[in-house]
Structures are given as structure tokens and as C-alpha cells.
C-alpha atoms as a PDB file:
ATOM      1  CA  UNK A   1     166.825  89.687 121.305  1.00  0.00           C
ATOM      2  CA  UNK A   2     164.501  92.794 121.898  1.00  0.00           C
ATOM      3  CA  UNK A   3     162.772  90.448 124.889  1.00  0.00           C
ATOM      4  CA  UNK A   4     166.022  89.648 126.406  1.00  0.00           C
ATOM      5  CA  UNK A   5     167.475  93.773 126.201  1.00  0.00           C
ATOM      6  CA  UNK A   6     164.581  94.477 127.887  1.00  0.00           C
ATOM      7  CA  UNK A   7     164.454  92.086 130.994  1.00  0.00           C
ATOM      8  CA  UNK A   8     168.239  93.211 131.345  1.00  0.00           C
ATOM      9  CA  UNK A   9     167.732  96.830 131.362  1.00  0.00           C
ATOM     10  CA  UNK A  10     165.226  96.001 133.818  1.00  0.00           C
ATOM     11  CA  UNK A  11     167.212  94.223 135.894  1.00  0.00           C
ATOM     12  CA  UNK A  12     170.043  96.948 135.294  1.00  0.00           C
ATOM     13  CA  UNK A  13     166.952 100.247 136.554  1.00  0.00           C
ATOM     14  CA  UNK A  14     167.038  98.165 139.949  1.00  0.00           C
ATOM     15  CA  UNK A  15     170.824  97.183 140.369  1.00  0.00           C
ATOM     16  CA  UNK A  16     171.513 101.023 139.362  1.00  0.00           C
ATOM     17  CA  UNK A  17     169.043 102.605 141.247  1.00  0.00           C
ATOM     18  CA  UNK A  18     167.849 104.852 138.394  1.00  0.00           C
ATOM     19  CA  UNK A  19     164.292 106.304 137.681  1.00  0.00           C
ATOM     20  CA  UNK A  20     162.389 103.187 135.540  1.00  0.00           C
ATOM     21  CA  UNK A  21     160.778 106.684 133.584  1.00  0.00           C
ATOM     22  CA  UNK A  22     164.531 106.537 131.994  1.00  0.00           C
ATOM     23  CA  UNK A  23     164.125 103.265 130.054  1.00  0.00           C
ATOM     24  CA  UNK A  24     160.544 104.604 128.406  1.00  0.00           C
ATOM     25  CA  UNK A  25     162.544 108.011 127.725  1.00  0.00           C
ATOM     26  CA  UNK A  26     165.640 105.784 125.727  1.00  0.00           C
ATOM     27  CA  UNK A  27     163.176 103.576 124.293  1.00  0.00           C
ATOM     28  CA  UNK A  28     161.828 106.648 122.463  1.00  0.00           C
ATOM     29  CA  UNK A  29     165.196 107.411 121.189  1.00  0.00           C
ATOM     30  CA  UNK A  30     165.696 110.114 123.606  1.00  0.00           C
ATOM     31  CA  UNK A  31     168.470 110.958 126.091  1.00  0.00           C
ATOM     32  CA  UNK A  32     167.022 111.648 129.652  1.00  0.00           C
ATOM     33  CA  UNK A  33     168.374 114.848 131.494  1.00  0.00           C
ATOM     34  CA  UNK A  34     170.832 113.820 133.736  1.00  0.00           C
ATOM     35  CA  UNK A  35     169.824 116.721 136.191  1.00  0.00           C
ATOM     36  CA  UNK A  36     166.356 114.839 136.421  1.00  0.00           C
ATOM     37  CA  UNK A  37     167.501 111.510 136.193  1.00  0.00           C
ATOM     38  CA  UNK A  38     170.462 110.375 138.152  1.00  0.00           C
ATOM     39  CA  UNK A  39     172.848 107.634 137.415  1.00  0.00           C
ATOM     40  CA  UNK A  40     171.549 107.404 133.551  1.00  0.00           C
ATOM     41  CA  UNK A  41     174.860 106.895 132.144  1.00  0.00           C
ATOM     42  CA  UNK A  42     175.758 104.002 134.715  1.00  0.00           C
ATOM     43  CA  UNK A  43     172.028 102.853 133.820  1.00  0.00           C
ATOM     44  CA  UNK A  44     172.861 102.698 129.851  1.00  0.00           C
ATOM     45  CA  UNK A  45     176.256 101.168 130.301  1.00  0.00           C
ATOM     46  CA  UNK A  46     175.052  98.448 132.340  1.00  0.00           C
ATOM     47  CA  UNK A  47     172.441  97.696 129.992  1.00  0.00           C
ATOM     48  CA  UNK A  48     174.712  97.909 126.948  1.00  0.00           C
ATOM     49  CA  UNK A  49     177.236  96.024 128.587  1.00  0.00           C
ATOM     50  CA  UNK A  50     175.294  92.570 130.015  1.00  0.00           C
ATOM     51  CA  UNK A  51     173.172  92.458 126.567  1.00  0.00           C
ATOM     52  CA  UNK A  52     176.991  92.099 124.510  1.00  0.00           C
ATOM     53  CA  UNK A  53     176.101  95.279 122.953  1.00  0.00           C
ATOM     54  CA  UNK A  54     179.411  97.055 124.086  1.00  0.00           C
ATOM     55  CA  UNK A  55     182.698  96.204 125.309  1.00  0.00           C
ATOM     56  CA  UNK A  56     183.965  96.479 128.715  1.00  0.00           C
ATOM     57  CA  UNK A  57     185.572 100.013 128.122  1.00  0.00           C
ATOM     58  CA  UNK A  58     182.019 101.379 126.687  1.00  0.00           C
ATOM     59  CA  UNK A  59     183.119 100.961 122.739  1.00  0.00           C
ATOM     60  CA  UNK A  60     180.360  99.513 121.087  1.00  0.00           C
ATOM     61  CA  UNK A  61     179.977  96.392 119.181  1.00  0.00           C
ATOM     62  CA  UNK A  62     178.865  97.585 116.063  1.00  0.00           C
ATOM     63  CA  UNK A  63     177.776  94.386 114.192  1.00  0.00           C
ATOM     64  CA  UNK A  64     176.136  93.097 117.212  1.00  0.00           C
ATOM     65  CA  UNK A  65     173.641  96.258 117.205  1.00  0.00           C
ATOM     66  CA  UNK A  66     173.289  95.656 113.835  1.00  0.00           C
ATOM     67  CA  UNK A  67     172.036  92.584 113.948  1.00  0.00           C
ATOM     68  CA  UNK A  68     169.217  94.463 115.959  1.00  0.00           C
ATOM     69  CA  UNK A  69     168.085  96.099 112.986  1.00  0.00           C
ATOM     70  CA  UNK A  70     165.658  94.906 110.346  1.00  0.00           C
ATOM     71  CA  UNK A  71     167.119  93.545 107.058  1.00  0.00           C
ATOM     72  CA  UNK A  72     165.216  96.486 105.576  1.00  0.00           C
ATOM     73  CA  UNK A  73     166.952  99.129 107.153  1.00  0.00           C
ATOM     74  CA  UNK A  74     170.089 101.554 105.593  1.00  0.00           C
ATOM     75  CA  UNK A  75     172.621  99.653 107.786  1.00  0.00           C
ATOM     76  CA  UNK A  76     175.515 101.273 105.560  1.00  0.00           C
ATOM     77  CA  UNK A  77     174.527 105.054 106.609  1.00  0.00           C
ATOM     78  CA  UNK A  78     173.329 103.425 110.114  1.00  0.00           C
ATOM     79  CA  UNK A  79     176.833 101.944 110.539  1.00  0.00           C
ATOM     80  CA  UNK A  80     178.391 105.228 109.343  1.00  0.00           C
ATOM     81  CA  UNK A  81     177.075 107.375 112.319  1.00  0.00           C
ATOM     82  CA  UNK A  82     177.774 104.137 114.909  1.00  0.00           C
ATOM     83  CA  UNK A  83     181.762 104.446 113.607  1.00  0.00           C
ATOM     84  CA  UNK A  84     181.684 108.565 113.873  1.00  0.00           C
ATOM     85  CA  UNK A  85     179.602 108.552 117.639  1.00  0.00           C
ATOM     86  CA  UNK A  86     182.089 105.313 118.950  1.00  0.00           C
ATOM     87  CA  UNK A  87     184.352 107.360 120.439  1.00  0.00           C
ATOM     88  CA  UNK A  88     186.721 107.306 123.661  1.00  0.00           C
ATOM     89  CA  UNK A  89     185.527 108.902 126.621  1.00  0.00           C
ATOM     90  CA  UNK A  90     186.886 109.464 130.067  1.00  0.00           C
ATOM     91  CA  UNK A  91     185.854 105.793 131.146  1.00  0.00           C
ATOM     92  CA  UNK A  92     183.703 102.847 130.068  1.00  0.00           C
ATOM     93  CA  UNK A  93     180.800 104.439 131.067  1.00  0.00           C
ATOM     94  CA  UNK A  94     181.201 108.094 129.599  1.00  0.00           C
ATOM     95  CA  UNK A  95     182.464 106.366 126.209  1.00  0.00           C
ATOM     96  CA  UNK A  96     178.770 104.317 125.948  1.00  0.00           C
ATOM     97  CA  UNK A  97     177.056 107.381 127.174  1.00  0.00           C
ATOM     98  CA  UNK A  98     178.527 110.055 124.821  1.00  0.00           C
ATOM     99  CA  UNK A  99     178.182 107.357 121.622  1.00  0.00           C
ATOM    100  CA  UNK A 100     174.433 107.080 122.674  1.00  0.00           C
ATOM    101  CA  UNK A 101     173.854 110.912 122.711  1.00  0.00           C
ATOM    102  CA  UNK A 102     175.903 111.254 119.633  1.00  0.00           C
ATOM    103  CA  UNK A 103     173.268 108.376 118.140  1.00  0.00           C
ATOM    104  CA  UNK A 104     170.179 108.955 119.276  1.00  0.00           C
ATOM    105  CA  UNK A 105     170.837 112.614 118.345  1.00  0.00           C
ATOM    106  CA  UNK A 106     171.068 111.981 114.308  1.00  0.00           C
ATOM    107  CA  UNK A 107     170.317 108.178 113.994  1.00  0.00           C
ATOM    108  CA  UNK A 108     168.022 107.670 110.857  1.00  0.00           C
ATOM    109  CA  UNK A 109     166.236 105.060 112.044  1.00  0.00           C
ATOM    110  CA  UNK A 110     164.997 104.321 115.448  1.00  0.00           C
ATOM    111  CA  UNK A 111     164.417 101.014 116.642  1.00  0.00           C
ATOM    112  CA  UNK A 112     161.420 100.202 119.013  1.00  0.00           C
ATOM    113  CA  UNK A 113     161.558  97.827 121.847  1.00  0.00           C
END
């Protein structure tokens, strides 16, 4: 799976048109300023979107990320903060883009790619 996220979000840097410094800055678990980087919340819902890992109006598919994680891993409390960050935004790609801030800002585990 981690091989085939990261030839999409590849793919998804050139169809967007964002900065490919973006994809090293989520792969560190960190949201990139969107006054430096343009077009990063198009960027992550494209690359959530084609790898199944949200739905077409940005909710996320929370078993389907969790499947990501290593069967050693608190997926309980992990699961917990992907149910209080999924929330409804003002379109598919705010929704993805606000549940990744929300994540990445108190996830408990980071995942490496």
C-alpha cells in the first residue's frame, strides 16, 4: 500500500501543480503553510481521494487508513481522534484538509512512508 500512496501522490504534485517540498513536509506528519505552498489542500484531497482513503465529499474512510497502520499500534485511541477530526467542511476538499490538520496535529502515532 505505502508504494502505491506514494506513486499517486506523485502523480497527484504534477496534476495539481503543487510544490513536490509539500509531500516530504506531510510525510513528516506536518501540515505545509498554505501561504508558502499553494494548492496543498487540492494536493491532499487528490491524494486521499485516488488511494480510497476518503470519500468523494473529503470524509475519510476510517478502516481503510487503518489498515495502514501496524497491528502493533493503539488503533482504538488512533480511531478515536480519526472520528473527532472527520468532520464536514465547506466542500470535499476543505473537509479532507481540516481532518488532516486536526490529525496530524494530535495523532499518537505517525506513520512513515
Amino acid at each position: 500500500m505505502a508504494a502505491g500512496i506514494i506513486e499517486i501522490s506523485e502523480q497527484c504534485i504534477a496534476d495539481v501543480g503543487v510544490d513536490p517540498e509539500v509531500m516530504a513536509i506531510l510525510r513528516r506528519t506536518e501540515v505545509p503553510d498554505t501561504n508558502q505552498y499553494k494548492r496543498v489542500p487540492e494536493f491532499v484531497y487528490c491524494a486521499y481521494n485516488r488511494c480510497g482513503l476518503c470519500e468523494d465529499n473529503g470524509r475519510v474512510k476510517i478502516d481503510k487508513i487503518l489498515d495502514i497502520y501496524p497491528s502493533s499500534s493503539d488503533k482504538e485511541a488512533i480511531r478515536k481522534l480519526m472520528v473527532d477530526c472527520d468532520k464536514m467542511g465547506n466542500d470535499p476538499i476543505d473537509t479532507i484538509f481540516k481532518y488532516v490538520k486536526c490529525f496530524y496535529g494530535f495523532t499518537p502515532e505517525k506513520l512513515v512512508f
